[in-house]
Protein backbone atom coordinates (compact mmCIF):
# COMPACT_ATOMS: atom_id res chain seq x y z
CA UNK A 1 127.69 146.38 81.59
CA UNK A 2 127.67 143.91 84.23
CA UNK A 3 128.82 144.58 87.89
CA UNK A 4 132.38 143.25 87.85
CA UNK A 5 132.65 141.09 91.20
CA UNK A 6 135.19 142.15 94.10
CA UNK A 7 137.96 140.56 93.37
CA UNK A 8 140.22 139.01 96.82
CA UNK A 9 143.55 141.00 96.51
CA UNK A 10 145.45 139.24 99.16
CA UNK A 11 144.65 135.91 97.36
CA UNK A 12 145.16 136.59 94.13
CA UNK A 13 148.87 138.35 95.43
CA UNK A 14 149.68 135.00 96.06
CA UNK A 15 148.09 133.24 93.86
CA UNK A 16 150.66 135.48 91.28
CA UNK A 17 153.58 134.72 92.90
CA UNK A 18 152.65 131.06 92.78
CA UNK A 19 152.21 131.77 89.06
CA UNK A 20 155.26 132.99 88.80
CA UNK A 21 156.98 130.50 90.53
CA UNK A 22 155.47 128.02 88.24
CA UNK A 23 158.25 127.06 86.38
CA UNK A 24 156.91 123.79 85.06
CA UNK A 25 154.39 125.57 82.89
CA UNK A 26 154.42 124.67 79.19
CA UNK A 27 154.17 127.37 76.75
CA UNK A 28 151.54 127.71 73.94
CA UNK A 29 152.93 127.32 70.49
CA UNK A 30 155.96 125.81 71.94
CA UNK A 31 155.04 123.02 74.28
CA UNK A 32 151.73 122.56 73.05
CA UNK A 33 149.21 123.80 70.38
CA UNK A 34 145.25 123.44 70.76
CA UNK A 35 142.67 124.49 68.31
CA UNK A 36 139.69 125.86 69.93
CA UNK A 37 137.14 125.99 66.47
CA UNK A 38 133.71 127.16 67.19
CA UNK A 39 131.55 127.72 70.34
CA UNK A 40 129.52 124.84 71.85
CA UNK A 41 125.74 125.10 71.63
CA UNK A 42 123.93 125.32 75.26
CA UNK A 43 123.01 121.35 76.55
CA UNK A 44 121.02 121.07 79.87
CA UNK A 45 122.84 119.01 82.52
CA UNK A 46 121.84 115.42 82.53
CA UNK A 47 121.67 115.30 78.52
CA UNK A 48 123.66 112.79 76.39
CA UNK A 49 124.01 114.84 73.42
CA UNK A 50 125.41 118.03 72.05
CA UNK A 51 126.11 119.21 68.77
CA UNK A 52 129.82 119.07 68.09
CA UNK A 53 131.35 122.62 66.90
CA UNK A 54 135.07 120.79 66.78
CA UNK A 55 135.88 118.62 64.05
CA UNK A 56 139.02 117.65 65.12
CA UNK A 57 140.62 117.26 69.22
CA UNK A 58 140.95 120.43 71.06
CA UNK A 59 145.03 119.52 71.62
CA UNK A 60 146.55 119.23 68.23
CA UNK A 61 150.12 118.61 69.82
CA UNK A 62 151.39 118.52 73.43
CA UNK A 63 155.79 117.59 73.72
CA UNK A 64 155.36 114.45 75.85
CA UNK A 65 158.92 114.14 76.28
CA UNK A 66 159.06 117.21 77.91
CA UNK A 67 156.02 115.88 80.46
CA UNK A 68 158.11 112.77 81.23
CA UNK A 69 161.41 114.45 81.72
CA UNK A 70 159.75 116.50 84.73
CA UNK A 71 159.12 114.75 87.65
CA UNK A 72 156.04 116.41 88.84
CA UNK A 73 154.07 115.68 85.75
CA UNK A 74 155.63 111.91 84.72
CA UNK A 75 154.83 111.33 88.86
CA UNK A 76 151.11 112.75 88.25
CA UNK A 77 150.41 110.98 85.13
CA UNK A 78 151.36 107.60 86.71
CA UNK A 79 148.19 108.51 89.16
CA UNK A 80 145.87 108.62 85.93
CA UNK A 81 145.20 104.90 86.05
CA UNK A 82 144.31 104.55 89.82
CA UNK A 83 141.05 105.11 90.09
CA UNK A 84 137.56 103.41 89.35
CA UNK A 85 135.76 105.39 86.93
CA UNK A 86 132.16 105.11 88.48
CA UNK A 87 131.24 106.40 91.90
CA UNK A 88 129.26 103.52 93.83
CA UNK A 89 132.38 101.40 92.61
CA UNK A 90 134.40 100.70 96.16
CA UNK A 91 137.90 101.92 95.09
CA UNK A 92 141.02 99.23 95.72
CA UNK A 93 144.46 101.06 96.61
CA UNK A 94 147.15 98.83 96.24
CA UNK A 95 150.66 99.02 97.93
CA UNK A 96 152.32 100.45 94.58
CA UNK A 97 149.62 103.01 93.80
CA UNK A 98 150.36 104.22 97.33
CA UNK A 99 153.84 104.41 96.79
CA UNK A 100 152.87 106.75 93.44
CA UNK A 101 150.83 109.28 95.47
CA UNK A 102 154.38 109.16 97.75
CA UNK A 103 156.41 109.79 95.13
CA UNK A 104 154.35 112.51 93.69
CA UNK A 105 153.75 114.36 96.69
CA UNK A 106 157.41 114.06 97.32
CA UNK A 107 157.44 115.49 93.77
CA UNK A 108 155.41 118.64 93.85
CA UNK A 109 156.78 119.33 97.60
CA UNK A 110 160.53 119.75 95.78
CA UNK A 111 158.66 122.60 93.71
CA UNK A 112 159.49 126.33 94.40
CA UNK A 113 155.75 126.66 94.30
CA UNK A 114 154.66 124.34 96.52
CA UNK A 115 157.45 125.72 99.13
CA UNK A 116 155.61 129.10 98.82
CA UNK A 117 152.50 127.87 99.58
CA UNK A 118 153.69 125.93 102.06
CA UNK A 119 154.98 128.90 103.83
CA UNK A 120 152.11 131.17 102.96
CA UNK A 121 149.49 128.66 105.11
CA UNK A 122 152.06 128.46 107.84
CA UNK A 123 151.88 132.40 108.14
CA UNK A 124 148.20 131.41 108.33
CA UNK A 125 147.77 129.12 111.06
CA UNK A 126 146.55 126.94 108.42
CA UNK A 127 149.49 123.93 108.00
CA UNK A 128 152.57 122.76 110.32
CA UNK A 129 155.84 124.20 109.38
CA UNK A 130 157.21 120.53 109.66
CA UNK A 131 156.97 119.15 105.71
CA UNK A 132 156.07 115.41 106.79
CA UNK A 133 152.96 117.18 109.03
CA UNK A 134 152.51 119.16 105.66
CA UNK A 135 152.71 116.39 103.16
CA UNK A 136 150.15 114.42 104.98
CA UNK A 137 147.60 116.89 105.32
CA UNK A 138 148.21 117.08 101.70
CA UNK A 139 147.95 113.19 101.63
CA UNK A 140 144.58 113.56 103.44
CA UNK A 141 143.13 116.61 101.55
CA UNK A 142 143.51 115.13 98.13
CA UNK A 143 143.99 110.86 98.46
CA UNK A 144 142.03 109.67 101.43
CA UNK A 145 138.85 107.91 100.00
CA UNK A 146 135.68 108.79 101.15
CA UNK A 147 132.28 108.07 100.22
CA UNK A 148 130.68 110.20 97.25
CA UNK A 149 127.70 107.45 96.61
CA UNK A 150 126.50 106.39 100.02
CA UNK A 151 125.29 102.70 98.16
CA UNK A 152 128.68 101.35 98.38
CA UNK A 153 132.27 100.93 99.64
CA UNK A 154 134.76 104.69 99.97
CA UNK A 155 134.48 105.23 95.88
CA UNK A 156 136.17 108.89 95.44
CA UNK A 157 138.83 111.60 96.85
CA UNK A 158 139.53 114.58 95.84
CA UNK A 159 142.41 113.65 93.50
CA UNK A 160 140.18 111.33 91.27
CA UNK A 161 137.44 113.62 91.27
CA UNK A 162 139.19 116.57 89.96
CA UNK A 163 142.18 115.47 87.86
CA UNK A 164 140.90 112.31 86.84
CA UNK A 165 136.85 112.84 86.25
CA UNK A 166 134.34 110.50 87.33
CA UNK A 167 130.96 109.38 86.55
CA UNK A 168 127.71 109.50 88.41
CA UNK A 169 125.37 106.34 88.16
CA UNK A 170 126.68 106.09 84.40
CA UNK A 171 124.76 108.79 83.53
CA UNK A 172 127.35 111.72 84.51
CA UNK A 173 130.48 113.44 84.34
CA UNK A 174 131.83 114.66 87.23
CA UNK A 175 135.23 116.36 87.75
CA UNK A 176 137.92 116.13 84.84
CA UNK A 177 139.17 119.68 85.15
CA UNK A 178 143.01 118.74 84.24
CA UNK A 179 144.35 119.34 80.87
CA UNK A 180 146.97 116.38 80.82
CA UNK A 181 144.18 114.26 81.42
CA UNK A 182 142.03 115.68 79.02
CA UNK A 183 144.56 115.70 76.71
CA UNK A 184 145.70 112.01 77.08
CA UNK A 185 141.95 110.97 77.02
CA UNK A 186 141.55 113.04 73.79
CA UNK A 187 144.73 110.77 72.42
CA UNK A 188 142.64 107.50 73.16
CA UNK A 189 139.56 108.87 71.81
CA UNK A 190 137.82 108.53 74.93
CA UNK A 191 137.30 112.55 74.76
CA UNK A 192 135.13 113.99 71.76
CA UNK A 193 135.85 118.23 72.34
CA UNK A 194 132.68 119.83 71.24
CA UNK A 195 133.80 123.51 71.30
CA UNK A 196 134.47 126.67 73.64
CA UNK A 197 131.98 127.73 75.99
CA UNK A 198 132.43 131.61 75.90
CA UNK A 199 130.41 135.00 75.61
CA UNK A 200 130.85 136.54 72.28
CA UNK A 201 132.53 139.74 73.09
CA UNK A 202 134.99 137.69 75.13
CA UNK A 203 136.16 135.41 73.02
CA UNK A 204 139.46 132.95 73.98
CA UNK A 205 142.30 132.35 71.98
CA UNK A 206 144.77 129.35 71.81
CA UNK A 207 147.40 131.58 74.10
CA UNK A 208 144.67 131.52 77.28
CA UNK A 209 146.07 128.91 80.12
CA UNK A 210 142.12 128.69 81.58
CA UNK A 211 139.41 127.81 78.99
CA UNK A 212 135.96 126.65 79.68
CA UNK A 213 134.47 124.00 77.49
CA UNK A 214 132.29 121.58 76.42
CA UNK A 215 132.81 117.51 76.03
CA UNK A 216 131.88 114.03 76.19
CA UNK A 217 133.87 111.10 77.73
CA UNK A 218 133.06 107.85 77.13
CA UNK A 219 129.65 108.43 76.04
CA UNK A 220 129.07 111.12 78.60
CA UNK A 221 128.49 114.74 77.64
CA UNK A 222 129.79 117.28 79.61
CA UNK A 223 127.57 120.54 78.71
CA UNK A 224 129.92 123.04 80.97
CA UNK A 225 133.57 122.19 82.03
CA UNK A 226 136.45 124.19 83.05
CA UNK A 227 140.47 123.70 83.16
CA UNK A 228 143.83 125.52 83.36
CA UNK A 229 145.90 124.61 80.03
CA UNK A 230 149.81 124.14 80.29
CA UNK A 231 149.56 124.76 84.19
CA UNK A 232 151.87 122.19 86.64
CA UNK A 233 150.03 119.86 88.59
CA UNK A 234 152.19 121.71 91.95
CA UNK A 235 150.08 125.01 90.79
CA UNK A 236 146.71 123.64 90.82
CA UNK A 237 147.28 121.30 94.13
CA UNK A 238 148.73 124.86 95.75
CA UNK A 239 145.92 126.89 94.90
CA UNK A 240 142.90 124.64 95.67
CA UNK A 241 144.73 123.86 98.64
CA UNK A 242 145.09 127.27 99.98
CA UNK A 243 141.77 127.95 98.97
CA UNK A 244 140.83 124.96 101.02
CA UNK A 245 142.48 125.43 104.06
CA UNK A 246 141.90 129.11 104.22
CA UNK A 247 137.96 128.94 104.04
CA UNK A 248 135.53 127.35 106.20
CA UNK A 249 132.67 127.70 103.68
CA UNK A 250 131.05 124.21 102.67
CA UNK A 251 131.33 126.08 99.35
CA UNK A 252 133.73 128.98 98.55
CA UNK A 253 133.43 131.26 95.22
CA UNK A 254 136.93 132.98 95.50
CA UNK A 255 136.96 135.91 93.31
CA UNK A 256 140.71 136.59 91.81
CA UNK A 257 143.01 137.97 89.44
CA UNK A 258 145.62 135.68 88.29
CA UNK A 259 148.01 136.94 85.18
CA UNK A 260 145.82 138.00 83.12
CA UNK A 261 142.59 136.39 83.88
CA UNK A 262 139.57 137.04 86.03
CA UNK A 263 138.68 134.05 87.35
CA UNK A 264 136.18 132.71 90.06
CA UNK A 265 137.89 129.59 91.90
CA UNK A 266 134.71 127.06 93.23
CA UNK A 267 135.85 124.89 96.24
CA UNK A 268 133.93 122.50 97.62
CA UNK A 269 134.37 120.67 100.67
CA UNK A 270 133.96 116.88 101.58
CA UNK A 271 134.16 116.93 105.22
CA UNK A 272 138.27 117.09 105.49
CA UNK A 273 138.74 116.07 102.04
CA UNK A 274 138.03 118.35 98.75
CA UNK A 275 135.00 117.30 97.25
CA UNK A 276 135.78 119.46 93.87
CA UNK A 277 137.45 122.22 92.86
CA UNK A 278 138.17 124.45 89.23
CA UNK A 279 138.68 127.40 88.17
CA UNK A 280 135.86 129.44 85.93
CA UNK A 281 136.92 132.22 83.31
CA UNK A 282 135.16 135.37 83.94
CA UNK A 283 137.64 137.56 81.73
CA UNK A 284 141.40 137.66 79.88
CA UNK A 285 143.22 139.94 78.39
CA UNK A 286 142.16 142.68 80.97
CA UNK A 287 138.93 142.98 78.92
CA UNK A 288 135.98 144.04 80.87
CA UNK A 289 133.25 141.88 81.82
């Protein structure tokens, strides 16, 4: 049996209470229904094809009204359109899409959970108790452009790279680890779901809210990918960002317990910005690794 990795306590004690807190979280069966069929083949990085182990889309029904009657997610979704697709492509922000990333940090900072982690990187040294000093470091973390392709203008941030997926010299996905996203990309037929990435004896079911998987977007296949399903956007922007602020590694492998699931949170750094973040399944259902 494989060595199960240490697992950060004091992390993943917050990290429940922000899961509890998370009352925005659509239920399985209720809110939303996916169908996870069989278990994607292995396809090196870089390759365009994959054989596809899911006849039909991965969500086979998701209650849209219920997205767009809460304001964090109807706020996020209105971000989904903001952002250049390919990196090398000098990003524009207008006045309105500005205003957007306002109103959904404004959004999320409303949030129970967001107040919690807000308080827990106070305790930490890590964030100003004032919530305009708070809200901008959030501004800065997740929406101030940078460079990701040095060959043009400030193409990226960490907001487009990691909710919204984006594509390396047309050859690459990069990023798309949100599940509205995926889901409303599914609905255009932009996303092709090619199946469940997943050791045998640990199989997922449609209950699991973290799933990894494999896809293609646009043209693009994506042999390994990774997302939370039904989570609110306030939960993942809280724990990447705690994550964030509370490690000074370039790249940092956090190790934690969350519900039910094992999971190893990757966080990666772009100067003062995220660069990418996701969460990988190790284990559910308290089975062992």
């Amino acid at each position: 049996m494989a060595k199960r990795p240490a697992v950060d306590q004091e992390l993943s004690a917050i990290l429940n209470e922000l899961w509890k807190l998370d009352v925005n979280r659509v239920k399985p069966g209720k809110d939303y229904t996916i169908n996870l069929q069989g278990k994607a083949d292995y396809v090196a990085q870089g390759s365009n094809s994959a054989r596809d182990k899911a006849n039909v889309p991965l969500f086979t029904y998701v209650n849209e009204d219920k997205l767009k009657s809460i304001a964090t997610y109807a706020s996020f979704i209105n971000l989904l359109d903001n952002y250049e697709m390919s990196t090398g492509v000098a990003e524009k922000v207008t006045s309105e899409e500005l205003e957007e990333n306002n109103i959904f940090l404004n959004a999320i900072l409303q949030t129970q959970v967001m107040k919690r982690a807000h308080g827990y990187l106070v305790s930490k040294g890590q964030a100003s108790s004032d919530v305009a000093q708070f809200k901008k470091l959030l501004f800065d973390i997740w929406f101030k452009l940078y460079h990701r392709d040095r060959s043009g203008g400030e193409d990226s941030c960490g907001f487009e790279h990691v909710f919204v997926g984006e594509t390396k010299y047309g050859k690459e996905i990069m990023g798309l680890h949100n599940w509205v996203q995926f889901y409303l990309q599914e609905k255009l037929n932009f996303i092709d779901y090619k199946g469940y990435k997943a050791r045998d004896k640990d199989m997922p079911d449609a209950n699991d809210h973290v799933i990894n998987l494999q896809f293609s977007w646009k043209g693009l296949v994506k042999p390994l990918g990774s997302s939370f399903i039904g989570v609110s956007p306030e939960f993942e922007v809280a724990l990447f960002t705690i994550i964030f602020l509370t490690s000074n590694e370039r790249v940092t492998n956090a190790i934690v317990k969350v519900d039910e699931y094992l999971l190893e949170i990757v966080v990666c750094r772009h100067g003062r910005a995220i660069g990418t973040s996701y969460p990988k399944l190790l284990s559910s259902n308290n089975r062992d690794l």
